[in-house]
Protein backbone atom coordinates (compact mmCIF):
# COMPACT_ATOMS: atom_id res chain seq x y z
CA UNK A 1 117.56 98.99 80.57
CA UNK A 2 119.05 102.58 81.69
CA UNK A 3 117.24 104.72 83.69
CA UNK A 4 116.97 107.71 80.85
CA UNK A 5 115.53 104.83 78.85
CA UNK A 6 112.83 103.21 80.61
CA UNK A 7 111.82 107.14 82.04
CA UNK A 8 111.12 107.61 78.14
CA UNK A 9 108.85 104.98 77.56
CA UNK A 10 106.79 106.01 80.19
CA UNK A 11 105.43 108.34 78.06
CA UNK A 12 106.54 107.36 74.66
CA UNK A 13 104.80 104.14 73.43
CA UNK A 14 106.70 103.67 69.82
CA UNK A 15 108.73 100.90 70.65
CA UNK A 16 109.92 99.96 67.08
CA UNK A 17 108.90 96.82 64.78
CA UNK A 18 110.98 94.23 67.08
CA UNK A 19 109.98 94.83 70.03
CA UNK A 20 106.04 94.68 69.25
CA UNK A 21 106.87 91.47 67.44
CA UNK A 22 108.37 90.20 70.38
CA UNK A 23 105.74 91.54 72.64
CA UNK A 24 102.98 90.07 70.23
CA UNK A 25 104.93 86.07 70.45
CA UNK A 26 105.39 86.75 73.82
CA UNK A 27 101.53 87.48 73.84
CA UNK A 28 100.78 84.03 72.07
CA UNK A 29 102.74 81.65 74.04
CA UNK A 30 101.52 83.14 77.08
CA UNK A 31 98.18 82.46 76.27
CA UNK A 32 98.90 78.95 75.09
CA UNK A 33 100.19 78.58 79.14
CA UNK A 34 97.23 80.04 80.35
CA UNK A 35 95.37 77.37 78.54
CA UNK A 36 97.12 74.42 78.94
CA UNK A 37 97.57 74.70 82.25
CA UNK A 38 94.29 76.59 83.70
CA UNK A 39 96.03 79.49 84.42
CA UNK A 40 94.19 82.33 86.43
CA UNK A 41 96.63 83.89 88.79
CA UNK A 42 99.69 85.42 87.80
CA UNK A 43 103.26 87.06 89.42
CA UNK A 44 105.55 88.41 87.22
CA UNK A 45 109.04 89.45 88.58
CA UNK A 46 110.38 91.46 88.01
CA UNK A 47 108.55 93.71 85.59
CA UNK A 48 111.24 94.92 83.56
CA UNK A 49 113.74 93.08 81.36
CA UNK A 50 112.60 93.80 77.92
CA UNK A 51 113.04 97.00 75.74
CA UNK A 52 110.54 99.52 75.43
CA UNK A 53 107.31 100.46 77.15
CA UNK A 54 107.89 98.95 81.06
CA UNK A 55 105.17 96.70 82.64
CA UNK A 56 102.58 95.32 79.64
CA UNK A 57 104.41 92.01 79.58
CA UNK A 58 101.07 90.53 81.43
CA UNK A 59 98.42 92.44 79.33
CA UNK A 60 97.01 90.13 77.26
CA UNK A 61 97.22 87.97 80.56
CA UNK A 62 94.94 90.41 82.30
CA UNK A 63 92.96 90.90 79.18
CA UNK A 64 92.28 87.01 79.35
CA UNK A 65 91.01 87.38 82.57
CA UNK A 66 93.76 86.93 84.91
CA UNK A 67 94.46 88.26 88.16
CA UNK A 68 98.14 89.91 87.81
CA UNK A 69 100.91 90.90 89.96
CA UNK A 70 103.68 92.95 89.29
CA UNK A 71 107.28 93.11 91.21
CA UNK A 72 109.81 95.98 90.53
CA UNK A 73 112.11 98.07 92.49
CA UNK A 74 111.92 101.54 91.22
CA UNK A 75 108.95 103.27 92.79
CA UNK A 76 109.03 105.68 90.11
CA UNK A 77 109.02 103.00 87.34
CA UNK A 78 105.96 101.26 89.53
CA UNK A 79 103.93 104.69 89.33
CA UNK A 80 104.63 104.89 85.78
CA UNK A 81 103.22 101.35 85.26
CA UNK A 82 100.22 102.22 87.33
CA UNK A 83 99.30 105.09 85.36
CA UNK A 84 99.94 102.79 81.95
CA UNK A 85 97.64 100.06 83.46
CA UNK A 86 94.77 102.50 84.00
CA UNK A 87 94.89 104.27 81.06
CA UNK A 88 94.19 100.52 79.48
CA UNK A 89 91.14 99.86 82.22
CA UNK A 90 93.35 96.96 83.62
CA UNK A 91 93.37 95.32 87.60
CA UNK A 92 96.55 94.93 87.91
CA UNK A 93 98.64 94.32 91.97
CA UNK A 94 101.94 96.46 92.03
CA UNK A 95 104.62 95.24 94.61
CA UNK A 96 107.19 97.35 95.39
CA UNK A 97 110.74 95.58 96.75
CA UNK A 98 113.94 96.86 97.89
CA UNK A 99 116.82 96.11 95.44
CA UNK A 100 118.29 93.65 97.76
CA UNK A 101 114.81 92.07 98.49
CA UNK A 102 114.36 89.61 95.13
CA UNK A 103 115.13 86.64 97.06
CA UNK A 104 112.34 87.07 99.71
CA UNK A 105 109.07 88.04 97.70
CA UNK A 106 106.39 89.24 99.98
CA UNK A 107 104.01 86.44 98.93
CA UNK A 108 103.10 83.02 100.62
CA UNK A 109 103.96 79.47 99.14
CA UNK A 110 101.79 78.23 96.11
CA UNK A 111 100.38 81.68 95.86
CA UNK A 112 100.26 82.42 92.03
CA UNK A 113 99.24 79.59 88.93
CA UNK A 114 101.71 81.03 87.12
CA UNK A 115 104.84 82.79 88.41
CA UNK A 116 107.43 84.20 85.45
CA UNK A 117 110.07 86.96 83.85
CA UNK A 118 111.07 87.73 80.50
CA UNK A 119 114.98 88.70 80.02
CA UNK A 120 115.53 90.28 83.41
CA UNK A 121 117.77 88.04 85.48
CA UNK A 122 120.99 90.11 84.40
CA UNK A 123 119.67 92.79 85.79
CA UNK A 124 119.47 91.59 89.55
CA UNK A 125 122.23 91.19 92.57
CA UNK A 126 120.29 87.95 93.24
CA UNK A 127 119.17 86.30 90.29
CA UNK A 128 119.52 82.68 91.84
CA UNK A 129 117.36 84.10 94.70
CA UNK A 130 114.65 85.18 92.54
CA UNK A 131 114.86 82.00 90.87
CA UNK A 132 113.92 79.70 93.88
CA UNK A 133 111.28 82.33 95.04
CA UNK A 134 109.51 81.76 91.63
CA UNK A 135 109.34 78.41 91.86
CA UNK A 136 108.23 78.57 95.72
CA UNK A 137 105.52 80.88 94.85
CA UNK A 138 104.16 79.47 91.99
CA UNK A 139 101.27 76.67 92.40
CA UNK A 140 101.38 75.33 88.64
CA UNK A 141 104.23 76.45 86.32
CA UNK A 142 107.26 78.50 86.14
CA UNK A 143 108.41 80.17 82.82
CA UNK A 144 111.23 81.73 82.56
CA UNK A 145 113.31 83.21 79.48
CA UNK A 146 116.17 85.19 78.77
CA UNK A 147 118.11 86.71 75.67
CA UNK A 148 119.90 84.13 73.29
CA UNK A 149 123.52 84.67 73.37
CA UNK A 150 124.56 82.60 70.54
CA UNK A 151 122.42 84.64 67.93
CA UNK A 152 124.20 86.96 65.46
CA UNK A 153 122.76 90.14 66.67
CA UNK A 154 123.83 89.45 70.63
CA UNK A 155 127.81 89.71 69.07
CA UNK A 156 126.89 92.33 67.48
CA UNK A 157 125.42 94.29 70.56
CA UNK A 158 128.44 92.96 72.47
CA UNK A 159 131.30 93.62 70.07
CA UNK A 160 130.25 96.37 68.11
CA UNK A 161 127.32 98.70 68.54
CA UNK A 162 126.52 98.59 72.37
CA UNK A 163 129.83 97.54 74.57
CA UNK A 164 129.16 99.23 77.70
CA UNK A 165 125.91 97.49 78.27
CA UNK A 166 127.39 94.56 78.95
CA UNK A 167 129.48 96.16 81.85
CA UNK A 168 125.97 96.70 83.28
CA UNK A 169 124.71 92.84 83.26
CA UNK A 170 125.74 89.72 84.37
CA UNK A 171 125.69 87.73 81.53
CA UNK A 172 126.16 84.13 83.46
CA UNK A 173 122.25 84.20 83.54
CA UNK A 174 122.38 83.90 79.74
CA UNK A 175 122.95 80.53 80.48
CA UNK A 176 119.72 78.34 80.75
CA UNK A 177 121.54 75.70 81.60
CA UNK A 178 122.74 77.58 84.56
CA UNK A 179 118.95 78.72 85.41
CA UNK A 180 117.87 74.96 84.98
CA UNK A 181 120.36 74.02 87.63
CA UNK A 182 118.64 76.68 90.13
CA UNK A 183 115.09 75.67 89.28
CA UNK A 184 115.55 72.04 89.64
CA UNK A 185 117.84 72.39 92.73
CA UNK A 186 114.92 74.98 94.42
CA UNK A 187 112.36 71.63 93.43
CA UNK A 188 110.70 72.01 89.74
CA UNK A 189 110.68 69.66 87.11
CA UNK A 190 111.66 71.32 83.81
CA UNK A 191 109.08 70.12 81.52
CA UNK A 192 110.11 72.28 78.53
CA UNK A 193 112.58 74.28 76.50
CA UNK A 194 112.62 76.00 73.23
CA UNK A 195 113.29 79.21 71.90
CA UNK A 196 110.94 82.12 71.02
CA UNK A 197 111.22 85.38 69.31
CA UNK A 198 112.01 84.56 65.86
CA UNK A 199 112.12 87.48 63.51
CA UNK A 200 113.89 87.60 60.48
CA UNK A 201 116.15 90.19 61.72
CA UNK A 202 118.80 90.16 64.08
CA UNK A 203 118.29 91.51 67.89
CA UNK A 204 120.17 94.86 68.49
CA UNK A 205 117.86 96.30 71.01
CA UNK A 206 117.78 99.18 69.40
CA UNK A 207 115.94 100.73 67.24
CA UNK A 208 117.34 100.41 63.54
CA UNK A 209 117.97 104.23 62.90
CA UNK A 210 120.51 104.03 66.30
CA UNK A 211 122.21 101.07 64.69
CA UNK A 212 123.06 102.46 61.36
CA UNK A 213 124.42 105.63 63.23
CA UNK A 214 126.38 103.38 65.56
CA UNK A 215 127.67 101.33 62.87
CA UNK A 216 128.64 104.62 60.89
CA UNK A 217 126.30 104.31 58.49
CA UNK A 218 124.83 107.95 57.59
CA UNK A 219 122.51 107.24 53.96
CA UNK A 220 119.67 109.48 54.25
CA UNK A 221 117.78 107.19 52.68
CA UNK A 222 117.70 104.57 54.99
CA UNK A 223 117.93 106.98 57.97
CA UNK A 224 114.28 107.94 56.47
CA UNK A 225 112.84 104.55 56.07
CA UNK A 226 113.56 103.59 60.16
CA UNK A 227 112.24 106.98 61.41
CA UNK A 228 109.33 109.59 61.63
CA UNK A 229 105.96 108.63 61.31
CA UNK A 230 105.79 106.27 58.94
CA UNK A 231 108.19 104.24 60.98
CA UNK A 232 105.73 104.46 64.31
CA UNK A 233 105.10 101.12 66.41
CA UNK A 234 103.31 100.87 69.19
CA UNK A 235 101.84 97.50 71.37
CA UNK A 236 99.93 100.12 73.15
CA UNK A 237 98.12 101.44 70.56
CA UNK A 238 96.95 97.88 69.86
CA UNK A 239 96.15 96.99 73.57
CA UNK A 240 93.82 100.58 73.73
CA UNK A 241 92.34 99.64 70.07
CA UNK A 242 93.71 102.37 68.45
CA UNK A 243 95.61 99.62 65.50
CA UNK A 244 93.40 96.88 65.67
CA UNK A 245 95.12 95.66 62.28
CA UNK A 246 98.43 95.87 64.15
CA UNK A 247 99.20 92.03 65.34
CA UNK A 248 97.97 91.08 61.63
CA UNK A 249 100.91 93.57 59.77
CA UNK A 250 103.55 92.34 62.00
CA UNK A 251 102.81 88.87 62.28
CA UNK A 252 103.76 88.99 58.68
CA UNK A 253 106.87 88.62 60.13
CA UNK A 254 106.80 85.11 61.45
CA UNK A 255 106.89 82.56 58.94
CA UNK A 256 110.54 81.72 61.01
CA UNK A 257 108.80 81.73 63.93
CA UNK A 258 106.02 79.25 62.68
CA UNK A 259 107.98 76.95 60.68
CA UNK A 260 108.19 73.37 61.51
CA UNK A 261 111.62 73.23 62.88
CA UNK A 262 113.44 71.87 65.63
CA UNK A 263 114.20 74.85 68.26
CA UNK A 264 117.93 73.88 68.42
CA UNK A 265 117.76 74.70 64.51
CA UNK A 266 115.73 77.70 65.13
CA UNK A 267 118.14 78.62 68.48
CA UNK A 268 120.77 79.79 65.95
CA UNK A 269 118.89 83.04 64.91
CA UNK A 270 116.65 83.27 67.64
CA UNK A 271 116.63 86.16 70.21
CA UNK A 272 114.97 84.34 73.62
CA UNK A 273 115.59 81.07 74.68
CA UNK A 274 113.18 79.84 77.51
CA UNK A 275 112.08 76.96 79.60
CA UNK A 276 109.04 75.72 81.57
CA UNK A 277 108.90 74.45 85.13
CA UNK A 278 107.02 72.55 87.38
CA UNK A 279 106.97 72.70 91.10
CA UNK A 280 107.11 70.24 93.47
């Protein structure tokens, strides 16, 4: 995520349909961790990888009753999250790193139940590193998950719509097979792997207005539909009660999500793939 992004949704919570849905099964499957394996204690590092409003990844974590920790290194973006967190009346542990520091966390072995990231491992100049701290650091489970790069709407991010990104990344850590390598070589037992984030649109990461403009497309009418304020969607205005209706609407969505089918079938539209670990 650029800079000039992530400063806006500081301040600006309307992340677009997509990414609430994905924050909302991101939400659920967490929660389904935190209860199948006791979970109470939680590191999540780095803090940014996904779209949108930087930092709430762990909400509904905290709002379960967990003790969270948060890794970044942009002290701005940390300040940011600090003022999001207590505006929601949330505990939350902010960790500040240098950019060359993600593979030596400042924590102890075995410190966290639960130690995770969501789609950020591109981002780093040490993703292995951060890897093998994760699974040093975490006492019960590891869960890691990054974007799907066989799903329609990665090529058409790549090829089409948003080229220079991908200048920005390293897209080798799109490669769980790659990631399982580091986590089983650092001493976890993968235990699981699926996909998740299942809508039954593609993933642009962007919202839809942007992609009709980048694709050319200029129809007024469909400009109108994607924008203003009957296009407005916000996982914060959920979290602070304001759309308590909210997960109901967009869950709508997930009947692809939900349906009884093998995650290799599902891995062909799906935006995340993901996998759980086990130390030691």
């Amino acid at each position: 995520m650029t800079e000039l992004v992530w400063k806006r949704y500081l301040s600006d919570y309307n992340e677009g349909l997509g990414l609430v849905y994905e924050r909302f099964v991101l939400n659920d499957y967490l929660n389904t961790l935190r209860a199948r394996y006791d979970i109470r204690s939680v590191l999540e590092a780095p803090l940014y990888g996904m779209a949108g409003v930087s930092g709430i990844n762990s909400v509904a974590l905290a709002q379960a009753g967990c003790r969270v920790t948060l890794v970044d290194d942009e002290p701005e973006r940390l300040a940011g999250v600090q003022r999001i967190w207590d505006e929601l009346s949330l505990d939350v542990t902010l960790v500040h790193v240098g950019k060359a520091d993600w593979g030596s966390l400042p924590f102890g072995d075995d410190a966290f139940d639960l130690c995770w990231q969501w789609a950020g491992l591109w981002y780093l100049p040490d993703p292995a590193g951060l890897l093998r701290e994760l699974v040093r650091c975490a006492r019960k489970v590891v869960f890691v998950a990054m974007p799907n790069r066989w799903q329609i709407g990665y090529f058409v991010r790549k090829y089409i719509i948003d080229r220079g990104f991908f200048r920005t990344v390293d897209e080798r850590w799109t490669r769980m097979g790659r990631i399982r390598q580091v986590i089983e070589e650092a001493g976890a037992r993968v235990v699981e792997q699926g996909v998740l984030d299942v809508p039954p649109w593609p993933d642009t990461v962007m919202p839809a207005s942007e992609v009709l403009r980048r694709l050319g497309i200029r129809s007024a009418r469909l400009t109108s539909r994607f924008s203003g304020d009957s296009w407005r969607w916000s996982t914060m205005a959920y979290y602070l009660g304001q759309e308590p209706d909210l997960y109901d609407r967009v869950m709508r969505h997930a009947w692809l999500e939900r349906a009884p089918l093998p995650w290799r079938i599902k891995a062909i539209w799906a935006h995340h793939r993901y996998l759980v670990a086990i130390p030691g």
